[in-house]
Protein backbone atom coordinates (compact mmCIF):
# COMPACT_ATOMS: atom_id res chain seq x y z
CA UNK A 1 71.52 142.31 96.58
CA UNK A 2 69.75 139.33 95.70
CA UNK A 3 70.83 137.12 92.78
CA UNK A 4 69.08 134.26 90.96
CA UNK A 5 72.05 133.18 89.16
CA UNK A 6 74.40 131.27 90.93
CA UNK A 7 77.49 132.50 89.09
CA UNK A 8 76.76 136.07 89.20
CA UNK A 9 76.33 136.06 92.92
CA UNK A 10 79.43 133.98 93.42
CA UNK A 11 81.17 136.53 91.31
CA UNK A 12 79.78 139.61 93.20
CA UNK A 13 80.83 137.54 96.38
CA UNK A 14 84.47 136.74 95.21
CA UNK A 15 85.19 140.81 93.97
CA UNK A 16 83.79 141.96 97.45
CA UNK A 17 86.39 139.52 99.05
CA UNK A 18 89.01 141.15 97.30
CA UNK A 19 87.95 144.56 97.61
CA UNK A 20 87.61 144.36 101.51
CA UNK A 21 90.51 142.02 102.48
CA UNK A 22 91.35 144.01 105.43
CA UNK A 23 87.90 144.77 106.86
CA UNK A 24 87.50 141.18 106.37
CA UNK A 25 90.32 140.09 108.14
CA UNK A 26 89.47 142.61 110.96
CA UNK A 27 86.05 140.93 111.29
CA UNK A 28 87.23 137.38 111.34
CA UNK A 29 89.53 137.94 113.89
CA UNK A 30 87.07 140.16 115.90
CA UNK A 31 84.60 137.48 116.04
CA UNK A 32 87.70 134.94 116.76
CA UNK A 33 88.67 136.28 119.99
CA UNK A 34 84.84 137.10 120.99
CA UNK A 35 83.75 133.13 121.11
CA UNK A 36 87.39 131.34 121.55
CA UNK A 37 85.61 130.61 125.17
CA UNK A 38 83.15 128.89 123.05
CA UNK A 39 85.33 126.17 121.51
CA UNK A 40 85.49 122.84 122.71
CA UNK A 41 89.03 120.61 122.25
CA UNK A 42 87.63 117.38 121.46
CA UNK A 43 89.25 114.59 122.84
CA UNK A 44 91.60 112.21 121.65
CA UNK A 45 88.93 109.88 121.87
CA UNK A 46 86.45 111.12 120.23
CA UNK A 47 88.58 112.10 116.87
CA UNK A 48 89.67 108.61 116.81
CA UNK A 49 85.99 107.41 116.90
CA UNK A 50 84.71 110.57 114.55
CA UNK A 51 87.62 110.40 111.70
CA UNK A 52 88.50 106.69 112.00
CA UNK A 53 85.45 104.40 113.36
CA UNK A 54 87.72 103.04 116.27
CA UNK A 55 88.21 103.69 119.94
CA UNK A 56 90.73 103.40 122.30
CA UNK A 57 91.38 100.33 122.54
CA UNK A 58 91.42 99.14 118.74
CA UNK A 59 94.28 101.70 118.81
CA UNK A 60 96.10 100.07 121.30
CA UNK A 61 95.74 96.68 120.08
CA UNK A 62 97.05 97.93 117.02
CA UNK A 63 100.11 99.91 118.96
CA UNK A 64 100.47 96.34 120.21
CA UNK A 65 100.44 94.33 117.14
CA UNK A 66 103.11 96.54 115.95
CA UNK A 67 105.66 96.44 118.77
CA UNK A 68 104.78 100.22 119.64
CA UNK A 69 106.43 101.79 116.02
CA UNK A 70 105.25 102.60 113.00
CA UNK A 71 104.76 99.59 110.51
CA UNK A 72 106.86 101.42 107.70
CA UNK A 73 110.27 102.78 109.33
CA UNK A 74 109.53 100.79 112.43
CA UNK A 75 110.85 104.05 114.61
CA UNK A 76 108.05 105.05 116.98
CA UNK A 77 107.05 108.79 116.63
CA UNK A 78 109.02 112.08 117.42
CA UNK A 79 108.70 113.64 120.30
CA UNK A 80 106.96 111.50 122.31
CA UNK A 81 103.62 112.02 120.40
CA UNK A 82 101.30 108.66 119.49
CA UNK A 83 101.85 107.33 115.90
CA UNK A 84 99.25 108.62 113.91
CA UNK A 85 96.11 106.44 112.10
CA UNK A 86 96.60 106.04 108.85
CA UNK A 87 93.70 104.37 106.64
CA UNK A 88 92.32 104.73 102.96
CA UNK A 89 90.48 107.82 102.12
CA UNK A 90 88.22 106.23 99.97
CA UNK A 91 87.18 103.34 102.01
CA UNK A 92 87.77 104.72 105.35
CA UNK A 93 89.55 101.06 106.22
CA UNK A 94 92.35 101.52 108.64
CA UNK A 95 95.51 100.23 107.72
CA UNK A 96 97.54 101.09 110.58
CA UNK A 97 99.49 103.48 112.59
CA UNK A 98 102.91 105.29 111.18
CA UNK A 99 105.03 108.08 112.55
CA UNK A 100 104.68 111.29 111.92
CA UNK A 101 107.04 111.02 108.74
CA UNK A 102 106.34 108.34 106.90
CA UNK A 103 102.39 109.41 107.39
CA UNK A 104 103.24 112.70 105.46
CA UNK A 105 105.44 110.81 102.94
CA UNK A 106 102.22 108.98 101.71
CA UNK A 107 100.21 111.55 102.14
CA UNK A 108 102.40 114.05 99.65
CA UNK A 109 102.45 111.01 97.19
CA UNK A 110 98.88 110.47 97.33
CA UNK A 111 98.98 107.08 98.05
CA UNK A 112 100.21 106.76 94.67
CA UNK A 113 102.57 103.03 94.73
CA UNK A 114 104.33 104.24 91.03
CA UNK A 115 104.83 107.56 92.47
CA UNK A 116 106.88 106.39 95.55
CA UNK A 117 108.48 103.83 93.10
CA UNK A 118 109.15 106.64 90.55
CA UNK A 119 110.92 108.09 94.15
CA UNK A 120 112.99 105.30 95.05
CA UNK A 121 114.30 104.73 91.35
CA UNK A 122 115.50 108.51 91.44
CA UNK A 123 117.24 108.08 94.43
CA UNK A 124 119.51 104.71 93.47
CA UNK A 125 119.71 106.49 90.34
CA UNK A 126 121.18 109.44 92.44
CA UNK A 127 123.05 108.03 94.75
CA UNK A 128 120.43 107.88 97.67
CA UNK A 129 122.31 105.38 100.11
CA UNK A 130 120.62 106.53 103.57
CA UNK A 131 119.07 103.51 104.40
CA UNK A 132 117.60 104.73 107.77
C-alpha cells in the first residue's frame, strides 16, 4: 500500500506493529540467529577512535595523567574493566576517563551541575554522611 502522506503511512505502519507483535518478534529473531555469523565485534580500538576521536594511546596518557582512577571518586573501575571515556555530547571534547559509577551518575543527571547540586543538598539535608 503506497502512501503519499507521511503521517498516514506512519500510522498504518505503527497499527500493523501492534497488530503483529508476535509474528514480528518471530521474524526478528529468525533473521537474528540466521546472520549472527555475520557480525563483526569491533575492537576496542576502533570504538575509541569512532565514538571519541582518540586512539590508544591518548587513552593511556590520560589513564596516566590520572594515576590509573577515575578523576571524580578517584577508585579505578569494578571488576577489572578500563575506566570508561567520558566527554561532552555536544562538543564531542573529551574530558576524561571515570569509573563505571560515577560515568552513569552524570549521565542520569544529564550533565546537569544544579541537578547534582539539587542532589547533594538533599542528601546533607537527609543525613547523607557516606563520604566514600
Amino acid at each position: 500500500m503506497a502512501y503519499k502522506d507521511k503521517e498516514k503511512r506512519n500510522q498504518h505502519a505503527k497499527e500493523y506493529r501492534l497488530k503483529n507483535k508476535e509474528k514480528l518478534a518471530a521474524y526478528h529473531r529468525e533473521k537474528y540467529l540466521k546472520n549472527r555469523h555475520k557480525r563483526v565485534k569491533h575492537s576496542w580500538e576502533q570504538r575509541l577512535r569512532w565514538n571519541y576521536g582518540i586512539n590508544a594511546e591518548t587513552y593511556e596518557v590520560l589513564l596516566e595523567v590520572q594515576n590509573g582512577v577515575c578523576a571524580i571518586c578517584g577508585q579505578g573501575n569494578d571488576q577489572g574493566r578500563r575506566l570508561e571515556v567520558d566527554h561532552d555530547h555536544v562538543t564531542g571534547k573529551v574530558r576524561g576517563l571515570l569509573c563505571g559509577r560515577c560515568n552513569k551518575v552524570l549521565g542520569s543527571c544529564r550533565e546537569n551541575p544544579k541537578l547534582l547540586t539539587a542532589m547533594i543538598e538533599y542528601l546533607h539535608k537527609h543525613g547523607g554522611k557516606n563520604e566514600n
